[in-house]
N, C-alpha and C. Protein backbone atom coordinates (compact mmCIF):
# COMPACT_ATOMS: atom_id res chain seq x y z
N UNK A 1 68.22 -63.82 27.81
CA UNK A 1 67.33 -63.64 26.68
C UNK A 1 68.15 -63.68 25.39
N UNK A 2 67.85 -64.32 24.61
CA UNK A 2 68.15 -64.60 23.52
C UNK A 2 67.12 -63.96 22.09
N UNK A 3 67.59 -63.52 20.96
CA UNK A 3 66.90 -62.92 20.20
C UNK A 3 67.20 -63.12 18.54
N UNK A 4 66.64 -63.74 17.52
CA UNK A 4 67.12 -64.42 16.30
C UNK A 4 65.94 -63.79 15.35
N UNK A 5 66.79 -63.09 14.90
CA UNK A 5 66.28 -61.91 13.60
C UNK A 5 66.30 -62.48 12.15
N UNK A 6 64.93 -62.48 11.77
CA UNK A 6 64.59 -62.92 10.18
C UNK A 6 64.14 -61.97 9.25
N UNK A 7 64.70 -61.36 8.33
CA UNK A 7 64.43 -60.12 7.54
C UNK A 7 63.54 -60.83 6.14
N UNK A 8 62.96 -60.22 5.87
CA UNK A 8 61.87 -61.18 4.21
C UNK A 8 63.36 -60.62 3.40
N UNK A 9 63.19 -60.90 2.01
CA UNK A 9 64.26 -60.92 1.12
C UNK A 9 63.75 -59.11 0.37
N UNK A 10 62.89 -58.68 0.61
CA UNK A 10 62.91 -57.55 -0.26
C UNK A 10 63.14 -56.55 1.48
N UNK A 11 62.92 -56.54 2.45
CA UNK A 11 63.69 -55.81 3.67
C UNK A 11 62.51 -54.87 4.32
N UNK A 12 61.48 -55.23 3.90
CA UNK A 12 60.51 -54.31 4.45
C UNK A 12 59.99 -54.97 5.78
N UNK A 13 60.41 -56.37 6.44
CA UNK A 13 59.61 -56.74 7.63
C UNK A 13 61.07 -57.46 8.07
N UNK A 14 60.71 -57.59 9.18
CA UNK A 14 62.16 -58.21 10.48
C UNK A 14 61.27 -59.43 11.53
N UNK A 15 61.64 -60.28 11.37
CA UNK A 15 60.46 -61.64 12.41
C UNK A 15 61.45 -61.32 13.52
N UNK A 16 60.81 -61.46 14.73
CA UNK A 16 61.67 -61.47 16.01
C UNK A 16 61.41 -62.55 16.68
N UNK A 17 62.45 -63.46 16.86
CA UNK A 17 62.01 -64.75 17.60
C UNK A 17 62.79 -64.78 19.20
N UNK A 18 62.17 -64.45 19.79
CA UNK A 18 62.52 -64.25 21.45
C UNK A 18 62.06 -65.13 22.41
N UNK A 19 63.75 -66.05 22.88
CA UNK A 19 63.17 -67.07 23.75
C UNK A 19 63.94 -66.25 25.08
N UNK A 20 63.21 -66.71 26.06
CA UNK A 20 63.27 -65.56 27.57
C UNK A 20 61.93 -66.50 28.76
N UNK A 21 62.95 -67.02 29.56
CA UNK A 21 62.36 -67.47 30.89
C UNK A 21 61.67 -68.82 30.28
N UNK A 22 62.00 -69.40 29.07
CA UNK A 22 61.47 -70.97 28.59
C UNK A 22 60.28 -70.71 27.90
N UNK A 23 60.21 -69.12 27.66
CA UNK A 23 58.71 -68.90 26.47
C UNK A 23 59.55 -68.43 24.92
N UNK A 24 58.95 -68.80 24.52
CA UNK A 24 59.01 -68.39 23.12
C UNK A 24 58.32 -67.89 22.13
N UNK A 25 58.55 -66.30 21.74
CA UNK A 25 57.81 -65.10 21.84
C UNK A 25 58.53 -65.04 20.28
N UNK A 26 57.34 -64.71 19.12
CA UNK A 26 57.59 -64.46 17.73
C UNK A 26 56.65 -63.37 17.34
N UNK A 27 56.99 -62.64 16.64
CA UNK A 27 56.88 -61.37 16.24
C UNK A 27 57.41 -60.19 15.67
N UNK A 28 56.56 -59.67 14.21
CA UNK A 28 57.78 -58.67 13.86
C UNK A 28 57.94 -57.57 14.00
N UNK A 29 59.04 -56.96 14.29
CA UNK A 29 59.66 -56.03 15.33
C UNK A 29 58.62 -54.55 14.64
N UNK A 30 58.37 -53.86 15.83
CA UNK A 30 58.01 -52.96 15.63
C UNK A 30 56.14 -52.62 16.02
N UNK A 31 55.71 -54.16 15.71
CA UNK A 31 54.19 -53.63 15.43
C UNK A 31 54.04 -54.87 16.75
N UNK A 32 52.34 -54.77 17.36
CA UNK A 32 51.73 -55.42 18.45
C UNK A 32 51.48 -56.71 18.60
N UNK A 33 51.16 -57.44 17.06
CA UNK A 33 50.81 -59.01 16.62
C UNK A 33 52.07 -59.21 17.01
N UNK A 34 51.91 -60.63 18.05
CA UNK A 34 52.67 -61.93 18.28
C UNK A 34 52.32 -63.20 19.00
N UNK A 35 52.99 -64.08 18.64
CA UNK A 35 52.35 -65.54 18.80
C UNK A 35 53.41 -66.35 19.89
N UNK A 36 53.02 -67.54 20.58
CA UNK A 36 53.86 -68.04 21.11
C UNK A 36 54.45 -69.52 20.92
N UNK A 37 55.56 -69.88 21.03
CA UNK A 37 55.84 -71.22 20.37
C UNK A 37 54.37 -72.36 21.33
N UNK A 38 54.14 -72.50 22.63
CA UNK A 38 53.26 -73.19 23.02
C UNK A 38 51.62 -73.05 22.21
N UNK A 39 51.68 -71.33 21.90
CA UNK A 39 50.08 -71.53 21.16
C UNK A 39 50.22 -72.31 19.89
N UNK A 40 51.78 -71.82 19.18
CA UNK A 40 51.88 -72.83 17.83
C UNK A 40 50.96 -74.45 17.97
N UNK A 41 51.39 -74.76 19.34
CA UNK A 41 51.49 -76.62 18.94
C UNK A 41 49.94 -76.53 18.66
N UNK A 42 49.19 -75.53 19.78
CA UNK A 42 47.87 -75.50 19.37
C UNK A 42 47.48 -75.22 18.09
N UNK A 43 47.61 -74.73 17.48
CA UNK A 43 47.65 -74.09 16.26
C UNK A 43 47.87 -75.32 14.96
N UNK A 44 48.76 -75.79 15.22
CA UNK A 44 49.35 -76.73 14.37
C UNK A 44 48.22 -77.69 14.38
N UNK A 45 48.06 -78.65 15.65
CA UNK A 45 46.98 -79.06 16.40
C UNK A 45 45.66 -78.98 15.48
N UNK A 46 45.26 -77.88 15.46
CA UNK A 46 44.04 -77.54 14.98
C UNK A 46 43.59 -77.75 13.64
N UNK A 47 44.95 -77.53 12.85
CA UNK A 47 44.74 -78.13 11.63
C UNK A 47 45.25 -79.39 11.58
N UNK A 48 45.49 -79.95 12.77
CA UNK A 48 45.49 -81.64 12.27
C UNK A 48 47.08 -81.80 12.20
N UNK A 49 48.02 -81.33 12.90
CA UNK A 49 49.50 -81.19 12.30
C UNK A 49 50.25 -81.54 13.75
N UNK A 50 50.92 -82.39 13.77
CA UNK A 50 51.49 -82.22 15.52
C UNK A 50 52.73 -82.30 15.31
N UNK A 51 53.55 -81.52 16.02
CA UNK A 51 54.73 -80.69 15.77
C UNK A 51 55.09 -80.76 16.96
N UNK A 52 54.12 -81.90 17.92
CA UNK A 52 55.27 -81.80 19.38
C UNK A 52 55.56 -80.63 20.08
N UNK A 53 56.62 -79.98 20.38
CA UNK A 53 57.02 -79.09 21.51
C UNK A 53 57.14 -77.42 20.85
N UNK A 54 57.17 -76.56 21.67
CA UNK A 54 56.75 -74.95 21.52
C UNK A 54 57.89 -74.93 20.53
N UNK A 55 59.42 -75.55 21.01
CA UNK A 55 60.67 -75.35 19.70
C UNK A 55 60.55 -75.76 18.34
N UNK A 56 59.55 -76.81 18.27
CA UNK A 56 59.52 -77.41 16.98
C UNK A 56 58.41 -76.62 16.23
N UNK A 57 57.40 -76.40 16.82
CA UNK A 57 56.42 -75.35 16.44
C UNK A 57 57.19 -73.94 16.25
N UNK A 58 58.45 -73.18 16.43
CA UNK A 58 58.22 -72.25 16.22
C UNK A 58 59.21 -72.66 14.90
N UNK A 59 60.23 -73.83 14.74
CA UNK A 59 60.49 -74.27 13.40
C UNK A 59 60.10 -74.48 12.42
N UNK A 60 58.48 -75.07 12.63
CA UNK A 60 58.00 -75.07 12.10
C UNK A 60 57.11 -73.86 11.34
N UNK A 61 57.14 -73.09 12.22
CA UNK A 61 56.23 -71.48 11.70
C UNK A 61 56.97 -70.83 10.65
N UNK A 62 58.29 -71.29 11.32
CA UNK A 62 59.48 -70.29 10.35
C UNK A 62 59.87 -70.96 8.81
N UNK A 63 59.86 -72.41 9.00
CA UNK A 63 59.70 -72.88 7.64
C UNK A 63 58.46 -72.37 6.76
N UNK A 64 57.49 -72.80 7.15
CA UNK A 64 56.38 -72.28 6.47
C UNK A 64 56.12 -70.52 6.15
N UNK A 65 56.35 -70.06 6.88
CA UNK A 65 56.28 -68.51 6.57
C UNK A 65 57.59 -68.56 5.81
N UNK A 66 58.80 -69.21 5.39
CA UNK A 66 59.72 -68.74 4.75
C UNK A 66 59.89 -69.51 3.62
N UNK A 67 58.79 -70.30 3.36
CA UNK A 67 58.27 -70.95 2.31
C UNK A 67 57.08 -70.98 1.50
N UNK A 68 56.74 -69.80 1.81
CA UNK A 68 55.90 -68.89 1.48
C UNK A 68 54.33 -69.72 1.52
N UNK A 69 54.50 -70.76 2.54
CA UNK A 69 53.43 -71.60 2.98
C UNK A 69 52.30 -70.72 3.72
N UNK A 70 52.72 -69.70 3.78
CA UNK A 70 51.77 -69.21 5.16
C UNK A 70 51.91 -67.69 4.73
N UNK A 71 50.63 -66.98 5.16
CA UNK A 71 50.11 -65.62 4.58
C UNK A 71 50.87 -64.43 5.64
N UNK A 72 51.40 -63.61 5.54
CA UNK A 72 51.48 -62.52 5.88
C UNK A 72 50.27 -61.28 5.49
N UNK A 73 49.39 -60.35 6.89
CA UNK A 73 48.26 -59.74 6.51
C UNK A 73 49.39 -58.80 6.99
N UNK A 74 48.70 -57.63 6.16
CA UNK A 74 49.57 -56.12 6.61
C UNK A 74 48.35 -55.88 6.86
N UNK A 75 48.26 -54.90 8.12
CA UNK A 75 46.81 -53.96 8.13
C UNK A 75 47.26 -52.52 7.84
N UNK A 76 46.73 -51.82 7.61
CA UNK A 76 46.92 -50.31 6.95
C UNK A 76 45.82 -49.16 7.44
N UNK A 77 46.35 -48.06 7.84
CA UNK A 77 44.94 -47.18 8.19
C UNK A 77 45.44 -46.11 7.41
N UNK A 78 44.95 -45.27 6.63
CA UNK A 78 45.28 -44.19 5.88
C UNK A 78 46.72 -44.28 5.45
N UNK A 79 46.90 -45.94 4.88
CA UNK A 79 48.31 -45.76 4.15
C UNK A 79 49.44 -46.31 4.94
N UNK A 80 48.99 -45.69 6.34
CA UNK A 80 50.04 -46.58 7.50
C UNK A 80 49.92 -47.70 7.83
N UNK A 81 50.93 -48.57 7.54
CA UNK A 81 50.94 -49.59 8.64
C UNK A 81 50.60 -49.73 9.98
N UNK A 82 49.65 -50.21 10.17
CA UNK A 82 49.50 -50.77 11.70
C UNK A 82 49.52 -51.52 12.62
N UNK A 83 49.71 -52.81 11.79
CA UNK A 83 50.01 -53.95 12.27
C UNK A 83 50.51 -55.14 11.23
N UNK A 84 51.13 -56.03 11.95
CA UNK A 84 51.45 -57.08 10.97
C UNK A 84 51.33 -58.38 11.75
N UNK A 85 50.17 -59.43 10.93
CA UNK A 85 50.38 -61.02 11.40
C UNK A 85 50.84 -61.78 10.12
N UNK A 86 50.33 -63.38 10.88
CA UNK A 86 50.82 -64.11 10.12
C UNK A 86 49.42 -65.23 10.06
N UNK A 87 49.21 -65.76 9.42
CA UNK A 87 48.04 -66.60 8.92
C UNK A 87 48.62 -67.91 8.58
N UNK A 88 47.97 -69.18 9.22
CA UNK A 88 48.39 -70.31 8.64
C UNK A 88 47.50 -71.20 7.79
N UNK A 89 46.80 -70.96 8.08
CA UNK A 89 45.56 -70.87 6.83
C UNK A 89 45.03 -70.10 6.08
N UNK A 90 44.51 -70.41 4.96
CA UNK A 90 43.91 -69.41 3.93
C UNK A 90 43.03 -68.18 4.91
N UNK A 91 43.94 -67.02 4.21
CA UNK A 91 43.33 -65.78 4.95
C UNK A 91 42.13 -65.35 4.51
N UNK A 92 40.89 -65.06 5.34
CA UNK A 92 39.72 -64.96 4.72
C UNK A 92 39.31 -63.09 4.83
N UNK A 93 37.85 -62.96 4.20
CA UNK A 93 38.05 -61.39 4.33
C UNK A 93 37.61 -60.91 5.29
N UNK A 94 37.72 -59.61 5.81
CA UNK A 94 37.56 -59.43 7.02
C UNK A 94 36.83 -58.20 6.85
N UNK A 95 35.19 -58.74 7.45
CA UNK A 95 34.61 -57.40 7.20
C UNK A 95 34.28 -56.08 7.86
N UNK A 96 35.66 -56.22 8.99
CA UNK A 96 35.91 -55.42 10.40
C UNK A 96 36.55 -53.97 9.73
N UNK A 97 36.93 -53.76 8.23
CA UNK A 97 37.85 -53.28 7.83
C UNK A 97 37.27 -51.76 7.54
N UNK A 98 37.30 -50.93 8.04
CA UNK A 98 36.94 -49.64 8.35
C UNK A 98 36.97 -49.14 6.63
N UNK A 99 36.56 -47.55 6.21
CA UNK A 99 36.74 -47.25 4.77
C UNK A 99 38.03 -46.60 4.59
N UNK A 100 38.85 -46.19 5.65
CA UNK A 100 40.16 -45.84 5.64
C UNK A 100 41.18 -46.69 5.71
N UNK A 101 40.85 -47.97 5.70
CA UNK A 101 41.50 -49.29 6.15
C UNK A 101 41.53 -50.39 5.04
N UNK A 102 42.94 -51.08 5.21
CA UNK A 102 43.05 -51.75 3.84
C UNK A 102 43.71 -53.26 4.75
N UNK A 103 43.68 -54.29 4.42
CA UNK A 103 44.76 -55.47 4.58
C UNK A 103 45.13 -55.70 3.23
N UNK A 104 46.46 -56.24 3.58
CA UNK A 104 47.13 -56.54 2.54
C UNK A 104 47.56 -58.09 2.72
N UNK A 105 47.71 -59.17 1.71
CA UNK A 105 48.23 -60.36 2.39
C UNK A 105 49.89 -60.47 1.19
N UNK A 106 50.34 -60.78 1.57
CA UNK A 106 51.52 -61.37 1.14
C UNK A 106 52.22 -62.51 1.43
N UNK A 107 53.34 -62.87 0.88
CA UNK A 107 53.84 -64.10 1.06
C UNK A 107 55.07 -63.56 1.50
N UNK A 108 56.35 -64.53 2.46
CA UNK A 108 57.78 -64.04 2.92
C UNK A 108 58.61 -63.65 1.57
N UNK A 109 58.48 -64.18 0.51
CA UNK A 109 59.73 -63.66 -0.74
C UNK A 109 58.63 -62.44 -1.77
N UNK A 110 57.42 -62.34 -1.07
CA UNK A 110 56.65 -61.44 -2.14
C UNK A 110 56.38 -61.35 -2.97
């Protein structure tokens, strides 16, 4: 297992990119959201983008999230963090969001 750590530039989030048994597992450390380089191609796919294989898709995730191409949602429950994804399309609102509950979207340089 192999493991390649991406910190944003102000240090508040860590991307974990974990390849193990030929999967490739992205996610930042700490919280439950994560994606896989094979769902990427789908993903990519969907908006019309083909990026070929799970490696190039997760190159591709990492350019774009570090090019501030792509949304980072924080979810929040009374202030806490609770989770963190990543959005590759325009993040829309989400009206799941409890009255103690906030998302936040950001970009990788903030």
């Amino acid at each position: 297992m192999t493991t390649q750590r991406y910190r944003t530039p102000d240090g508040m989030l860590e991307l974990l990119v974990i390849h193990e048994d030929g999967d490739i597992t992205v996610g930042f450390d700490g919280y439950t959201w994560h994606t896989h380089g094979d769902v990427l191609v789908g993903e990519y796919a969907f908006l019309g983008e083909v990026v070929g294989t799970p490696e190039q898709a997760v190159e591709r995730f990492l350019y774009d999230l570090q090019s501030d191409d792509a949304t980072i949602v924080i979810y929040r429950k009374g202030g806490t963090i609770q989770d963190v994804s990543v959005s590759l399309s325009e993040a829309e609102d989400d009206d799941s969001i409890g009255p103690d509950e906030s998302r936040e979207l950001r970009s990788w340089s903030k």
